[in-house]
PDB file of N, CA and C in Angstrom:
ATOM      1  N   UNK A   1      -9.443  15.916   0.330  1.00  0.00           N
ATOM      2  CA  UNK A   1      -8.682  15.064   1.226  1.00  0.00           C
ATOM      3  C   UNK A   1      -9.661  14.195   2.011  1.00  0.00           C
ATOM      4  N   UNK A   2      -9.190  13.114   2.602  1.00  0.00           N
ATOM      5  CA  UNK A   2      -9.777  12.329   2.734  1.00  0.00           C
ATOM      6  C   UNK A   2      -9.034  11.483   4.543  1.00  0.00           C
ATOM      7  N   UNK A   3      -9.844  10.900   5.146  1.00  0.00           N
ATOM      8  CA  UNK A   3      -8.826  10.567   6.860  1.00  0.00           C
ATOM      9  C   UNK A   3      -8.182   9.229   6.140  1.00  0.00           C
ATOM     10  N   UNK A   4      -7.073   9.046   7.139  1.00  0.00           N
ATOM     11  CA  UNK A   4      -6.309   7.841   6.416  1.00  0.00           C
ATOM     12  C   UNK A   4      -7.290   6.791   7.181  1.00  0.00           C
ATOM     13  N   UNK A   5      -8.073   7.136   8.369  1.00  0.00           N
ATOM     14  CA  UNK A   5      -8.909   6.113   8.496  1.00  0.00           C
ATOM     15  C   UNK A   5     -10.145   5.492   7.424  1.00  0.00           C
ATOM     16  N   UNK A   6     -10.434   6.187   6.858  1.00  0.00           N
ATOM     17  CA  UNK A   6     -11.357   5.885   5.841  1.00  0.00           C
ATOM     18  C   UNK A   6     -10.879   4.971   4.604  1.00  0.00           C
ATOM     19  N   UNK A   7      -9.859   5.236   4.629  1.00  0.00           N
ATOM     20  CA  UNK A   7      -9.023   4.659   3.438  1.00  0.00           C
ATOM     21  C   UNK A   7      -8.861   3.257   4.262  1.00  0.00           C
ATOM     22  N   UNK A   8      -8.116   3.394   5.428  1.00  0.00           N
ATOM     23  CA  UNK A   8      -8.046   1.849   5.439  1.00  0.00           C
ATOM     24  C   UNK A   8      -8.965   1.333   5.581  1.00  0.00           C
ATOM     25  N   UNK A   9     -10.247   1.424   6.382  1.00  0.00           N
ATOM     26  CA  UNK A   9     -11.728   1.157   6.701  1.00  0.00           C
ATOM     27  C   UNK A   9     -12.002   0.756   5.219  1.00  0.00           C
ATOM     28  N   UNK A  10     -11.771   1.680   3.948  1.00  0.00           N
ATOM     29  CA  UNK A  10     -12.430   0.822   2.645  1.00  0.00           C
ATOM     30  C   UNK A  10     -11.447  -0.120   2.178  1.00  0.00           C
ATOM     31  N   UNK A  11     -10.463   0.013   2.209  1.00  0.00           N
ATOM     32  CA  UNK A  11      -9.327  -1.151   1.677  1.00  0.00           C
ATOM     33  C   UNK A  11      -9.936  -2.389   2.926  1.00  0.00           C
ATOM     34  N   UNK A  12     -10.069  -2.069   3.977  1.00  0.00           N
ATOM     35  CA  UNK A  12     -10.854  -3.517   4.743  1.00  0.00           C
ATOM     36  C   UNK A  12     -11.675  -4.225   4.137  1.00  0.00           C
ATOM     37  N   UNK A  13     -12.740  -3.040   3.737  1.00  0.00           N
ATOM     38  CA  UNK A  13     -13.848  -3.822   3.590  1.00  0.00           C
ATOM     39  C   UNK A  13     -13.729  -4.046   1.866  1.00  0.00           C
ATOM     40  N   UNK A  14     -13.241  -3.761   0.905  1.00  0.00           N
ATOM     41  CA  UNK A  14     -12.587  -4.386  -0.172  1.00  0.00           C
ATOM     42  C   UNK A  14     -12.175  -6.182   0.032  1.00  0.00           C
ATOM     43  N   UNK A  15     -11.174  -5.822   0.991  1.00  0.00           N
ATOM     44  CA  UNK A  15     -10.440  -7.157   1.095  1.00  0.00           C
ATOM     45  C   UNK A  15     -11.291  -8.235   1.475  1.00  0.00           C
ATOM     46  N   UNK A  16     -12.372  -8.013   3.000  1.00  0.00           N
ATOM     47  CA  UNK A  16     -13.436  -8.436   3.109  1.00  0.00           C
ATOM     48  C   UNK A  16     -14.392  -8.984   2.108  1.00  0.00           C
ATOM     49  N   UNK A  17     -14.644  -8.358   1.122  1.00  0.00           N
ATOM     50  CA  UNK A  17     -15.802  -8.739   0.003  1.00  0.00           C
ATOM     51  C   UNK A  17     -14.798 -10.066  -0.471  1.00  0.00           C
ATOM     52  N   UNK A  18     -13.918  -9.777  -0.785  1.00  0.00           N
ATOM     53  CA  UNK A  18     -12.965 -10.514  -1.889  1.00  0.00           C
ATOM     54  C   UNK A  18     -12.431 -11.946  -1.021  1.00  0.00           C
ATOM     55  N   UNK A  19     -12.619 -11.793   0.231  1.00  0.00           N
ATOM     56  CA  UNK A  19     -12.810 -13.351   1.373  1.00  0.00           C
ATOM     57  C   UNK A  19     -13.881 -13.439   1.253  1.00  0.00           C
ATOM     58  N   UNK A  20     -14.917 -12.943   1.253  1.00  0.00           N
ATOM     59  CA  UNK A  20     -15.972 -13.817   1.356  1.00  0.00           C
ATOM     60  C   UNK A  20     -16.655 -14.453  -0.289  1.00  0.00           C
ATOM     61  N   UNK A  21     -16.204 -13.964  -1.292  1.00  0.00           N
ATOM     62  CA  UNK A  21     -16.188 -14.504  -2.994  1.00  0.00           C
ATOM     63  C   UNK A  21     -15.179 -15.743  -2.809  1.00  0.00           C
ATOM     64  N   UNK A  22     -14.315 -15.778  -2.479  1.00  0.00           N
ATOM     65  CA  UNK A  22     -13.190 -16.627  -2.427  1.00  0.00           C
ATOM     66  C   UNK A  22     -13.695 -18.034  -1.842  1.00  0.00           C
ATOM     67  N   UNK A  23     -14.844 -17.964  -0.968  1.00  0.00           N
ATOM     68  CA  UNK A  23     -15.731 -19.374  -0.136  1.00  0.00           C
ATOM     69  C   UNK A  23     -15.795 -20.410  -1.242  1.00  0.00           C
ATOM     70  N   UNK A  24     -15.325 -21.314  -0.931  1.00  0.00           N
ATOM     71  CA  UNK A  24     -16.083 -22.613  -1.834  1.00  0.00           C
ATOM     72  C   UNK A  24     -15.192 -22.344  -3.352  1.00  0.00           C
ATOM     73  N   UNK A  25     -13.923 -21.610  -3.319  1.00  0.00           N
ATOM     74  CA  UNK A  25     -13.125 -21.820  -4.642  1.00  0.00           C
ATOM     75  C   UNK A  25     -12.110 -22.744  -4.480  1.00  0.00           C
ATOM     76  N   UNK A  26     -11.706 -23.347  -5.700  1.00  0.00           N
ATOM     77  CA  UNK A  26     -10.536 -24.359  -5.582  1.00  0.00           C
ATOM     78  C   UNK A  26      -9.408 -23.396  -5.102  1.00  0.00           C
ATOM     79  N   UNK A  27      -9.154 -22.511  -6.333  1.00  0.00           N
ATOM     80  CA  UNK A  27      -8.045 -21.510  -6.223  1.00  0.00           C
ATOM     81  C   UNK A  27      -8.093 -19.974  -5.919  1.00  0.00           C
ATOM     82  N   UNK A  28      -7.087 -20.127  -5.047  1.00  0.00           N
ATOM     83  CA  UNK A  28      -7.114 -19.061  -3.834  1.00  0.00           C
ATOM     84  C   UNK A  28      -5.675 -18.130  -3.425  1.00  0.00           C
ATOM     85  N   UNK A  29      -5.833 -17.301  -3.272  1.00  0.00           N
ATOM     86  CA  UNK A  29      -4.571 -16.541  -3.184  1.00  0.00           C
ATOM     87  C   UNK A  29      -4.546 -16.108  -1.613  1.00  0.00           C
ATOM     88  N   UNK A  30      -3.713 -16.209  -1.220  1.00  0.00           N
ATOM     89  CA  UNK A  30      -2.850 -16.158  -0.029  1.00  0.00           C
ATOM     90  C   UNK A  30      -2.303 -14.656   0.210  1.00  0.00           C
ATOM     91  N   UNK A  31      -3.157 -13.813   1.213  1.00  0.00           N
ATOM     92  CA  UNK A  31      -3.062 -12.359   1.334  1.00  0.00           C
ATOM     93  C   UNK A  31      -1.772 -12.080   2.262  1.00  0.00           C
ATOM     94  N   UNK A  32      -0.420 -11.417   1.456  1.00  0.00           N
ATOM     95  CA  UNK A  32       0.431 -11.179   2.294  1.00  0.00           C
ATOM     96  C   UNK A  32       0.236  -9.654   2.799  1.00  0.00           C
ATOM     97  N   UNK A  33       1.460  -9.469   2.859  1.00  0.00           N
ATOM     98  CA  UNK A  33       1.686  -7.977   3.061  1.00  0.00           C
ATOM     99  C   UNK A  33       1.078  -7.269   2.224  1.00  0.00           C
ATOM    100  N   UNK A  34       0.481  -6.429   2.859  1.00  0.00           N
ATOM    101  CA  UNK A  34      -0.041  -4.741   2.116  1.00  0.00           C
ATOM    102  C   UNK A  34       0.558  -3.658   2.242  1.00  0.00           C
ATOM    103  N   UNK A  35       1.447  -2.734   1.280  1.00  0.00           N
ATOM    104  CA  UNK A  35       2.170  -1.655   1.595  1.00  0.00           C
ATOM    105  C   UNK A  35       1.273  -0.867   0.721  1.00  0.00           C
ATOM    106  N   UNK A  36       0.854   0.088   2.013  1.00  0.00           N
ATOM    107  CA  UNK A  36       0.308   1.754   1.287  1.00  0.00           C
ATOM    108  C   UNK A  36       1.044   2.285   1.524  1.00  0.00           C
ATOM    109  N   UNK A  37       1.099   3.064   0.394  1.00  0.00           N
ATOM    110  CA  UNK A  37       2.077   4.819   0.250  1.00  0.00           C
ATOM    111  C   UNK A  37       1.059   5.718   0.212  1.00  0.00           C
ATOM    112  N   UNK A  38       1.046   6.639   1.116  1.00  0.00           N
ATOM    113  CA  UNK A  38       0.092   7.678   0.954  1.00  0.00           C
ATOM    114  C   UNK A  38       0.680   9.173   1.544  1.00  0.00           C
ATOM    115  N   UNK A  39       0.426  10.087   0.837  1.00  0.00           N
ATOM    116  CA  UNK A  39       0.561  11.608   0.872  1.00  0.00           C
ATOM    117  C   UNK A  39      -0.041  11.975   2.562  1.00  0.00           C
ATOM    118  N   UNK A  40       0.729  12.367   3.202  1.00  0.00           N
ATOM    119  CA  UNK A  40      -0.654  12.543   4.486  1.00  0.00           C
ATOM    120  C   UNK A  40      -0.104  14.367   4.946  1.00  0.00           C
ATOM    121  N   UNK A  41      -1.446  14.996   5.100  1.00  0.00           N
ATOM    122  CA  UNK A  41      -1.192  16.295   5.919  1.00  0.00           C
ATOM    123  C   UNK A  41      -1.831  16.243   7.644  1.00  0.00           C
ATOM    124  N   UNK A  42      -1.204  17.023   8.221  1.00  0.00           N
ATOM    125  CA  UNK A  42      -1.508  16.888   9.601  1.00  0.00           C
ATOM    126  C   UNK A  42      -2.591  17.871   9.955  1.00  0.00           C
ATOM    127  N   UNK A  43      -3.322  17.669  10.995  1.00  0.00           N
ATOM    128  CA  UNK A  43      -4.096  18.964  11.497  1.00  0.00           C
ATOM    129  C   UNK A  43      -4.335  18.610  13.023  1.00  0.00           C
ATOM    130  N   UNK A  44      -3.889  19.856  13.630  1.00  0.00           N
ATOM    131  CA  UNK A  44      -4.369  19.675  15.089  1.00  0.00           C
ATOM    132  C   UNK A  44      -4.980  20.667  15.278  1.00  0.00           C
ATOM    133  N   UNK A  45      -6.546  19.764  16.025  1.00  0.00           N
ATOM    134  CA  UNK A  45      -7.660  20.581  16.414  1.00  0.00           C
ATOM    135  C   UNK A  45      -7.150  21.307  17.756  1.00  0.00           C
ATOM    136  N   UNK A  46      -7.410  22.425  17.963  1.00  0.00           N
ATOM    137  CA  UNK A  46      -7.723  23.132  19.221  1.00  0.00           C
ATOM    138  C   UNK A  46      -8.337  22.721  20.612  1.00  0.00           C
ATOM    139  N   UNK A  47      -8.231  23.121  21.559  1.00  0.00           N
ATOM    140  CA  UNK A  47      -9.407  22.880  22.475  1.00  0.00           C
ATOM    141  C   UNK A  47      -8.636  21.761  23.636  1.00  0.00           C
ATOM    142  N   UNK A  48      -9.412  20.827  24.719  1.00  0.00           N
ATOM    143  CA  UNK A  48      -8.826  20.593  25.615  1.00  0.00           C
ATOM    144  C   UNK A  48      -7.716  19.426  25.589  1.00  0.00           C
ATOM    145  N   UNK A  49      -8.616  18.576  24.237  1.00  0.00           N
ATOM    146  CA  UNK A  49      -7.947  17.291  23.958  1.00  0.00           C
ATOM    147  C   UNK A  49      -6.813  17.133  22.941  1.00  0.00           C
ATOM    148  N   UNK A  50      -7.189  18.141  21.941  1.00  0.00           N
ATOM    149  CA  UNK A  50      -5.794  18.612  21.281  1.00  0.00           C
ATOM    150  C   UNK A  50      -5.622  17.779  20.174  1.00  0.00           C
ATOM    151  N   UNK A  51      -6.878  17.038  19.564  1.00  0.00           N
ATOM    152  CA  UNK A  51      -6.934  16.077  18.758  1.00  0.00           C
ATOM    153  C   UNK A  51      -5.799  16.115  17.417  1.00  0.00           C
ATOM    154  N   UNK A  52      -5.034  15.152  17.024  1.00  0.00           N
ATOM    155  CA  UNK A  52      -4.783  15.254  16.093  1.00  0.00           C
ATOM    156  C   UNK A  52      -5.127  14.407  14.574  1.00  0.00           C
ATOM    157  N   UNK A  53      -5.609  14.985  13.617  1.00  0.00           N
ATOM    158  CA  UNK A  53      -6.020  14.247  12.607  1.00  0.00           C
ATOM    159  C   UNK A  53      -5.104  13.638  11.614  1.00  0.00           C
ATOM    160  N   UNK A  54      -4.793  13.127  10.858  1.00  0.00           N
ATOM    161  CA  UNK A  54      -4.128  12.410   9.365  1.00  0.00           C
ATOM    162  C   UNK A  54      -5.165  12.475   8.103  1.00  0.00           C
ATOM    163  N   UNK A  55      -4.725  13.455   7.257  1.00  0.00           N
ATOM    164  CA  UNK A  55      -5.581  13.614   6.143  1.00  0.00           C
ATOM    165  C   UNK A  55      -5.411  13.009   4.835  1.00  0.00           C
ATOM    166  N   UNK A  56      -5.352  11.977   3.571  1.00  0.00           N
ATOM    167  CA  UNK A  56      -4.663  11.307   2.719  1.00  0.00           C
ATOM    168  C   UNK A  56      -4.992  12.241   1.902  1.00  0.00           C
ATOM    169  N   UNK A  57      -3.946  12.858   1.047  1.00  0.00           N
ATOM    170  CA  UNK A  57      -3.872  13.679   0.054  1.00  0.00           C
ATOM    171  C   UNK A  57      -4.129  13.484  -1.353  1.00  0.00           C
ATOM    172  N   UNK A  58      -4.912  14.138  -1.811  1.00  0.00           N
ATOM    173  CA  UNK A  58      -5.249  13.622  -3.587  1.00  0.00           C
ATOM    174  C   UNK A  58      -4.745  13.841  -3.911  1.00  0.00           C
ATOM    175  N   UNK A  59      -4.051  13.324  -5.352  1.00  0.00           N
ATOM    176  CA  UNK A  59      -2.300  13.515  -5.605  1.00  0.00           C
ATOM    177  C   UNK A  59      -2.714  15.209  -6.338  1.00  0.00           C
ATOM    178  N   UNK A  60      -3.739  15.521  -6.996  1.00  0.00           N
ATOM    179  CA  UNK A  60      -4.281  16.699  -7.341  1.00  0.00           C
ATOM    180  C   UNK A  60      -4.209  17.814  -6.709  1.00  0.00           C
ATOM    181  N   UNK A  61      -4.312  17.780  -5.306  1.00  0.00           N
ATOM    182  CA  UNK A  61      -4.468  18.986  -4.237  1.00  0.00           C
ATOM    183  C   UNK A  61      -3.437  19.052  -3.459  1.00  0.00           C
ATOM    184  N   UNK A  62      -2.262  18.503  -4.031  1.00  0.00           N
ATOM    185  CA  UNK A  62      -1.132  17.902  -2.983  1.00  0.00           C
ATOM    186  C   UNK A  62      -0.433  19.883  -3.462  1.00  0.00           C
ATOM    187  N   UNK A  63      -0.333  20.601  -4.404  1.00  0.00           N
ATOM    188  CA  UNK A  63      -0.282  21.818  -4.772  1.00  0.00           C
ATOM    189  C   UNK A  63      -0.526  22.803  -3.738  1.00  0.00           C
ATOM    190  N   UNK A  64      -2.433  22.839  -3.727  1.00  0.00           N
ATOM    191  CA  UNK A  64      -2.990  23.478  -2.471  1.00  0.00           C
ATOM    192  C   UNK A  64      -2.533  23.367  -1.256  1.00  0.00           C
ATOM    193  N   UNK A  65      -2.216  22.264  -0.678  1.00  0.00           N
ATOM    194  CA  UNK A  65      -1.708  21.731   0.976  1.00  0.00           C
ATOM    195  C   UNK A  65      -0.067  22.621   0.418  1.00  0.00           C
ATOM    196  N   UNK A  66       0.232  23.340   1.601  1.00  0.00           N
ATOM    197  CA  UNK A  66       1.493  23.723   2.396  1.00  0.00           C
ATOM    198  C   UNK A  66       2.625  22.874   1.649  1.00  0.00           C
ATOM    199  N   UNK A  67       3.388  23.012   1.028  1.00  0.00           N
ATOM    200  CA  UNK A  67       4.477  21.698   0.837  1.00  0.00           C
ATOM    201  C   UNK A  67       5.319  20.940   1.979  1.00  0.00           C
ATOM    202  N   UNK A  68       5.640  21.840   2.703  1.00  0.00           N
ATOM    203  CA  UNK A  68       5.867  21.735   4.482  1.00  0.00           C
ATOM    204  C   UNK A  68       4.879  20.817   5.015  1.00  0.00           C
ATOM    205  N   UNK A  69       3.676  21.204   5.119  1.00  0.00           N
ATOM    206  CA  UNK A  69       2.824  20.309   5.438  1.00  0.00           C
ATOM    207  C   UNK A  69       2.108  19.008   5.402  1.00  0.00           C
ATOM    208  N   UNK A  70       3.093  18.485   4.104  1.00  0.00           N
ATOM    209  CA  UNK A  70       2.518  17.210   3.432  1.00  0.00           C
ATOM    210  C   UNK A  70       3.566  16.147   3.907  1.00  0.00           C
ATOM    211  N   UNK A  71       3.803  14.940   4.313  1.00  0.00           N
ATOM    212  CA  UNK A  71       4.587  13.915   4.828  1.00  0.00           C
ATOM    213  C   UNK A  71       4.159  12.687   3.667  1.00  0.00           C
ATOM    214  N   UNK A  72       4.638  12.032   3.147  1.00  0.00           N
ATOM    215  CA  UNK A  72       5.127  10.609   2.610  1.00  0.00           C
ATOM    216  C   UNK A  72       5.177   9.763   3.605  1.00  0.00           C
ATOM    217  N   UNK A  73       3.945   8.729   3.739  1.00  0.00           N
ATOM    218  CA  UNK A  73       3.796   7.739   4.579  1.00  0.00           C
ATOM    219  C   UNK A  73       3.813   6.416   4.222  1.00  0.00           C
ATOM    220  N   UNK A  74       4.806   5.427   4.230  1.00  0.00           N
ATOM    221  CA  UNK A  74       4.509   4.367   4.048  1.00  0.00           C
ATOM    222  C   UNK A  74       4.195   3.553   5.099  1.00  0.00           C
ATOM    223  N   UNK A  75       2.838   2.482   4.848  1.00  0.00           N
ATOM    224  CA  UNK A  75       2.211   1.621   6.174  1.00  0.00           C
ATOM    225  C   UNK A  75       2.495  -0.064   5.296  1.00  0.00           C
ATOM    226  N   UNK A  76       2.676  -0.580   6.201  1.00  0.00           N
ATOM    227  CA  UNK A  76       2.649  -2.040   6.279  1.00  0.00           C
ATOM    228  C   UNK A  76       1.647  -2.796   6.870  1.00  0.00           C
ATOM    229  N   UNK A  77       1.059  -3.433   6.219  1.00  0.00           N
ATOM    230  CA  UNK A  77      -0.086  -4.106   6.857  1.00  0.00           C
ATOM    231  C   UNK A  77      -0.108  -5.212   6.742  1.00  0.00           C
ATOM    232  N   UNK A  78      -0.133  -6.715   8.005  1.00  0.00           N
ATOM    233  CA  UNK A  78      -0.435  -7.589   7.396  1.00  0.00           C
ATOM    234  C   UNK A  78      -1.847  -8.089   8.190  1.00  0.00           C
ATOM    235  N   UNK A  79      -2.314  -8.570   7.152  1.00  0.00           N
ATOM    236  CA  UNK A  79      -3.950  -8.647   7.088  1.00  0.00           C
ATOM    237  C   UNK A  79      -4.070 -10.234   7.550  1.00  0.00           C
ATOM    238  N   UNK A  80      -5.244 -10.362   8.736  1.00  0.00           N
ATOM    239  CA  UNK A  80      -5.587 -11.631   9.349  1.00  0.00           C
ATOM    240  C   UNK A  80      -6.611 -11.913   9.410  1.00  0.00           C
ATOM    241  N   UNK A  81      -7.401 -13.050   9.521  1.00  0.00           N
ATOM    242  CA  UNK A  81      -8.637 -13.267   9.564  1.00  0.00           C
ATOM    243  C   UNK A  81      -8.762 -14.043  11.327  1.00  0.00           C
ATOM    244  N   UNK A  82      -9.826 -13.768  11.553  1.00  0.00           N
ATOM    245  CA  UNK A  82     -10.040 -14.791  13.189  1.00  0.00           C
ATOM    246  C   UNK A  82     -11.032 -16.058  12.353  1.00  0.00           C
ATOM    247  N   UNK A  83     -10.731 -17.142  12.463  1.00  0.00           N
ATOM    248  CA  UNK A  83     -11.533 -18.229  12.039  1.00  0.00           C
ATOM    249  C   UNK A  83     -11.548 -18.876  13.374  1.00  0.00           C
ATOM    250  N   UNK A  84     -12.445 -19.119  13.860  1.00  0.00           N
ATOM    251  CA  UNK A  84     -13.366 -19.947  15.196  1.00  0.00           C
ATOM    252  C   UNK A  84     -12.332 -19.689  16.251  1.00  0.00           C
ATOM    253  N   UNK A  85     -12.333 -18.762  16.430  1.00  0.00           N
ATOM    254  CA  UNK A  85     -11.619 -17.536  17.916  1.00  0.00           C
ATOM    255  C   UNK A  85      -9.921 -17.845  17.408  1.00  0.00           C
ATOM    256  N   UNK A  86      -9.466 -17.988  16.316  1.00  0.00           N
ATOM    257  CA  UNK A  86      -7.697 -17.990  16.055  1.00  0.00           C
ATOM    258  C   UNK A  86      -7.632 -16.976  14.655  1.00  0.00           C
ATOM    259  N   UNK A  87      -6.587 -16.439  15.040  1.00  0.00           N
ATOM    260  CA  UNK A  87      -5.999 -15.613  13.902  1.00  0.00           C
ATOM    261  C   UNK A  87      -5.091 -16.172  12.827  1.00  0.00           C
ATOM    262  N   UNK A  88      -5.462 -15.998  11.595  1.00  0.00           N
ATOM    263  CA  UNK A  88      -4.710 -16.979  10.548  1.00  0.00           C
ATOM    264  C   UNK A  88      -4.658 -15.627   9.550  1.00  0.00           C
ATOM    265  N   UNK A  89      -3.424 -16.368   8.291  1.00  0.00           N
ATOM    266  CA  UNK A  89      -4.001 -15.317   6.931  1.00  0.00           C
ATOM    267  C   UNK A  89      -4.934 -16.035   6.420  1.00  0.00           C
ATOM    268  N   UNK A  90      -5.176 -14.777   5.882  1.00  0.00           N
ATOM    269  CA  UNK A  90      -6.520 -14.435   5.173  1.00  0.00           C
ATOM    270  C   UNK A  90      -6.178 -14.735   3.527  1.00  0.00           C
ATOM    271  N   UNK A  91      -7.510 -15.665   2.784  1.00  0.00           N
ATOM    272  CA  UNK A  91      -7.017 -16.181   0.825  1.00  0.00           C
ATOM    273  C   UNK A  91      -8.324 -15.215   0.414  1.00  0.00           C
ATOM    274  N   UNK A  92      -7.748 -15.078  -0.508  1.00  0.00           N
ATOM    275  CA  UNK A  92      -9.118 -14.055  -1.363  1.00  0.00           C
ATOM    276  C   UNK A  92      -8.712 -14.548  -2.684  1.00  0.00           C
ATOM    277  N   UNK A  93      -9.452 -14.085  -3.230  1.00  0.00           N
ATOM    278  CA  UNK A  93      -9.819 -14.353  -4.916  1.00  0.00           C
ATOM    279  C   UNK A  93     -11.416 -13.752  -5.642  1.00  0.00           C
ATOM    280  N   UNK A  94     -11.642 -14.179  -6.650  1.00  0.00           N
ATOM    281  CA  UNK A  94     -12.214 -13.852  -7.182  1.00  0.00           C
ATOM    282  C   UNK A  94     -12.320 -12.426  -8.757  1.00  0.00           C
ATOM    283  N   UNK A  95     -12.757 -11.408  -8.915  1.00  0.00           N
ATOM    284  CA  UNK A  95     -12.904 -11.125 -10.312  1.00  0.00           C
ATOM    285  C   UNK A  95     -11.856  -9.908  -9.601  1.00  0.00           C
ATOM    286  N   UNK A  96     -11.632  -8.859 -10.721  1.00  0.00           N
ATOM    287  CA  UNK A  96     -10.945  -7.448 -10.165  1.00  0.00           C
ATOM    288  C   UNK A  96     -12.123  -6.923  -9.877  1.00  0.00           C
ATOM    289  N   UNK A  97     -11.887  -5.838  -9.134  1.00  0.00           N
ATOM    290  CA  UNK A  97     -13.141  -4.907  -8.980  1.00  0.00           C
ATOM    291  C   UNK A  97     -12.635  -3.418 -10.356  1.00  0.00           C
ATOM    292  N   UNK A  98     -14.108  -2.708 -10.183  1.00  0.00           N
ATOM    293  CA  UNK A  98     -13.797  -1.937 -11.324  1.00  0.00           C
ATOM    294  C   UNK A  98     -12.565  -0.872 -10.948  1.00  0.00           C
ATOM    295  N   UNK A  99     -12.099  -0.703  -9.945  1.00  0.00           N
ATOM    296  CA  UNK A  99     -10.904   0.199  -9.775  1.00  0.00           C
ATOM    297  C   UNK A  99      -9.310  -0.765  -9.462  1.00  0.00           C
ATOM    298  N   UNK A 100      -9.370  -2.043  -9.935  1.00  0.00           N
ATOM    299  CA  UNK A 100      -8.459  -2.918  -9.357  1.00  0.00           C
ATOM    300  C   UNK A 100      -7.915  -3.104 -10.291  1.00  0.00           C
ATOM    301  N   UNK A 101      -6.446  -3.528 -10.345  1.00  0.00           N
ATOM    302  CA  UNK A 101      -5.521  -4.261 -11.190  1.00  0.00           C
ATOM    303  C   UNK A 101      -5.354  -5.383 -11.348  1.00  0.00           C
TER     304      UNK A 101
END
């Protein structure tokens, strides 16, 4: 398992690479909405602050985790870029990467 922060942190910086390939192309795709579906289990740490974590589930170990314990999360994301202090969407393009469709 894996934090759902990490996941989005690499889907960022994915999307990131793929704006900055996209510089100086004629044709460009226009980044809308992003919907992740992800498996998530909960865990709350102990102690004063009572932290609670979000874990993204490998569809493999989804068995091991509690069945109780596992939640179906869908997130919506829409993705912006700041260009010279304003927020706009964000065009990407360029090749697939080796895990991309």
């Amino acid at each position: 398992m894996i934090e759902l922060s990490t996941v989005i942190q690499d889907l960022r910086e994915e999307l990131e690479q793929s704006i900055a390939e996209a510089q100086g192309k004629n044709l460009q795709f226009e980044l809308g909405a992003i919907e992740l579906e992800v498996s998530l289990a909960l865990e709350k740490s102990a102690g004063g602050k009572g932290k609670v974590r979000f874990w993204v589930v490998d569809l493999g170990a989804e068995g091991a985790v509690r069945s109780n314990a596992v939640q179906r999360v869908k997130l919506s994301l829409q993705p912006t870029v700041e260009v010279a202090g304003v927020r706009t969407s964000a065009f990407v393009s360029g090749r697939a990467g080796s895990l991309e469709q």
